[in-house]
C-alpha atoms as a PDB file:
ATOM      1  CA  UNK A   1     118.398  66.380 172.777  1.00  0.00           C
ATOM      2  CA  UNK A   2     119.713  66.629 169.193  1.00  0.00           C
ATOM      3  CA  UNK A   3     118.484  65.696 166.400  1.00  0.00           C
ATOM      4  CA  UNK A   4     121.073  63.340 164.272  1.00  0.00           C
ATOM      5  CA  UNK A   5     120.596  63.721 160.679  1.00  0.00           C
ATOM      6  CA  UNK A   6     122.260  61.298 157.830  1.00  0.00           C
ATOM      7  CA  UNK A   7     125.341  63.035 156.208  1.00  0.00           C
ATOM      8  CA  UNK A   8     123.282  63.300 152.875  1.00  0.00           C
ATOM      9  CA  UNK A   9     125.862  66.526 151.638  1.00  0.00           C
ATOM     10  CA  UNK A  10     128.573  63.311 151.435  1.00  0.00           C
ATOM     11  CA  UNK A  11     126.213  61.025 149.866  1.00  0.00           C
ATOM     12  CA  UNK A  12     127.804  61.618 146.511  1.00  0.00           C
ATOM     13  CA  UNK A  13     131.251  61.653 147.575  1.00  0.00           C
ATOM     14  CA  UNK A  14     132.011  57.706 146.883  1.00  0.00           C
ATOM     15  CA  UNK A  15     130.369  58.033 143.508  1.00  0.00           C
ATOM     16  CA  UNK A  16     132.941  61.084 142.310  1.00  0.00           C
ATOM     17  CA  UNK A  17     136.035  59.357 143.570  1.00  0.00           C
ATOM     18  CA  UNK A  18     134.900  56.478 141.937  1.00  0.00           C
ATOM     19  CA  UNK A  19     134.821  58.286 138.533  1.00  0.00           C
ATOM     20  CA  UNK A  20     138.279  59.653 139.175  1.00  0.00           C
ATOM     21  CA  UNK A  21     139.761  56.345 139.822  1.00  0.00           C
ATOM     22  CA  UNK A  22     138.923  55.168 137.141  1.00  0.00           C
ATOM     23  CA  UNK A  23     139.825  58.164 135.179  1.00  0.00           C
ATOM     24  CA  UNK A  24     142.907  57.920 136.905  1.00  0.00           C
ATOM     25  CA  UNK A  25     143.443  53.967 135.996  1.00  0.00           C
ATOM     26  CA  UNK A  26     142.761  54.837 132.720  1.00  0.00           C
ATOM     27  CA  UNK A  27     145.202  57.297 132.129  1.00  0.00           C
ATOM     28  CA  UNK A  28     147.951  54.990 133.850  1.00  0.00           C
ATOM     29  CA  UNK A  29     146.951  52.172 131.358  1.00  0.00           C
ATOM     30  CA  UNK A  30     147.417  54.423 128.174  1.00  0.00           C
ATOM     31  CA  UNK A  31     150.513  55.672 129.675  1.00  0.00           C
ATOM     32  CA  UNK A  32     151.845  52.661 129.766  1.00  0.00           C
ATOM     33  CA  UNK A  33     150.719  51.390 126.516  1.00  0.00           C
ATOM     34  CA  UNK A  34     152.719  54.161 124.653  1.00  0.00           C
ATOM     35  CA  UNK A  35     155.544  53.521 126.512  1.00  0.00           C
ATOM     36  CA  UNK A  36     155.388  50.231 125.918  1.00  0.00           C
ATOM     37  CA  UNK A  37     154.756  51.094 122.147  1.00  0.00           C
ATOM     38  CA  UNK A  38     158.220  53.682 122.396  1.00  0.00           C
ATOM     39  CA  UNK A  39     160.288  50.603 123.947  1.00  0.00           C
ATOM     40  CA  UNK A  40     159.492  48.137 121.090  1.00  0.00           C
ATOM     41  CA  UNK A  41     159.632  51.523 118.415  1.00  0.00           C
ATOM     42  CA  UNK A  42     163.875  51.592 120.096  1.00  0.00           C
ATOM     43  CA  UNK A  43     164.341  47.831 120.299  1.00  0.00           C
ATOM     44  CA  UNK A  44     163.228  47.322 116.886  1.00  0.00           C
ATOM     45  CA  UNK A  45     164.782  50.428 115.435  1.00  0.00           C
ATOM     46  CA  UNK A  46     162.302  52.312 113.869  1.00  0.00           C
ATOM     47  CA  UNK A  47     161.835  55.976 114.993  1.00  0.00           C
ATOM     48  CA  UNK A  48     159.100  56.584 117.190  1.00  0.00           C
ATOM     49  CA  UNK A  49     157.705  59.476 115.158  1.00  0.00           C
ATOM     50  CA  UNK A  50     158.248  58.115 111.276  1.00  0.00           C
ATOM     51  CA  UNK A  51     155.226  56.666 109.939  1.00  0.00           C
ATOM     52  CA  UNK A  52     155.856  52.622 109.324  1.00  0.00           C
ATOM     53  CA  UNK A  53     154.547  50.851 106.616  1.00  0.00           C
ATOM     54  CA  UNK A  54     153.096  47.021 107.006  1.00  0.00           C
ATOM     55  CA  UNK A  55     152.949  45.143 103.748  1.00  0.00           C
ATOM     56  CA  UNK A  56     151.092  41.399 103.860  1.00  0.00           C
ATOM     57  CA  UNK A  57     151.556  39.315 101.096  1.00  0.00           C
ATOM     58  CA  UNK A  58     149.598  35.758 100.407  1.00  0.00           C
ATOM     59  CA  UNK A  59     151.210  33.003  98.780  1.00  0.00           C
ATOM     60  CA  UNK A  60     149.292  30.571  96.824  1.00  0.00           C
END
Protein backbone atom coordinates (compact mmCIF):
# COMPACT_ATOMS: atom_id res chain seq x y z
CA UNK A 1 0.00 0.00 0.00
CA UNK A 2 0.60 3.76 -0.41
CA UNK A 3 1.68 5.98 1.62
CA UNK A 4 -0.85 9.19 1.89
CA UNK A 5 0.96 12.27 2.63
CA UNK A 6 -0.79 15.80 3.72
CA UNK A 7 -0.92 18.24 0.68
CA UNK A 8 1.70 20.50 2.54
CA UNK A 9 2.79 22.21 -1.26
CA UNK A 10 -1.08 23.80 -0.84
CA UNK A 11 -0.68 24.64 2.69
CA UNK A 12 -0.09 28.25 1.81
CA UNK A 13 -2.58 28.56 -0.79
CA UNK A 14 -5.58 29.96 1.59
CA UNK A 15 -3.16 32.40 3.12
CA UNK A 16 -2.20 34.10 -0.56
CA UNK A 17 -5.78 34.31 -1.72
CA UNK A 18 -6.53 35.73 1.39
CA UNK A 19 -4.03 38.61 0.82
CA UNK A 20 -5.44 39.15 -2.64
CA UNK A 21 -8.91 39.52 -1.46
CA UNK A 22 -8.29 41.81 0.44
CA UNK A 23 -6.06 43.59 -1.91
CA UNK A 24 -8.75 43.19 -4.18
CA UNK A 25 -11.54 44.70 -1.61
CA UNK A 26 -9.37 47.35 -1.14
CA UNK A 27 -8.96 48.51 -4.43
CA UNK A 28 -12.88 48.24 -5.02
CA UNK A 29 -13.38 50.50 -1.89
CA UNK A 30 -10.98 53.33 -3.19
CA UNK A 31 -12.55 52.96 -6.48
CA UNK A 32 -15.52 53.74 -5.30
CA UNK A 33 -14.59 56.46 -3.03
CA UNK A 34 -13.24 58.58 -5.99
CA UNK A 35 -16.09 58.01 -7.84
CA UNK A 36 -18.10 58.90 -5.31
CA UNK A 37 -15.79 62.02 -4.77
CA UNK A 38 -16.21 62.78 -9.02
CA UNK A 39 -20.20 62.50 -8.57
CA UNK A 40 -20.45 65.13 -5.76
CA UNK A 41 -17.23 67.23 -7.73
CA UNK A 42 -20.40 67.27 -11.01
CA UNK A 43 -23.40 67.71 -8.73
CA UNK A 44 -21.89 70.49 -6.97
CA UNK A 45 -20.17 72.03 -9.94
CA UNK A 46 -16.76 72.31 -9.26
CA UNK A 47 -14.28 70.66 -11.72
CA UNK A 48 -12.92 67.54 -10.68
CA UNK A 49 -9.32 68.53 -11.37
CA UNK A 50 -9.26 72.47 -10.05
CA UNK A 51 -7.94 72.74 -6.71
CA UNK A 52 -10.96 74.03 -4.19
CA UNK A 53 -10.45 76.25 -1.54
CA UNK A 54 -12.38 75.81 2.07
CA UNK A 55 -12.48 78.98 4.10
CA UNK A 56 -13.99 78.63 7.98
CA UNK A 57 -14.79 81.60 9.64
CA UNK A 58 -15.83 81.93 13.61
CA UNK A 59 -18.21 84.37 14.74
CA UNK A 60 -18.05 85.74 18.13
Amino acid sequence: MSEVRPLTRHRRTPGVLDVLARVGTLVSFTALLVIAAAAGGAVDGSPAGEPTTVTITFDR
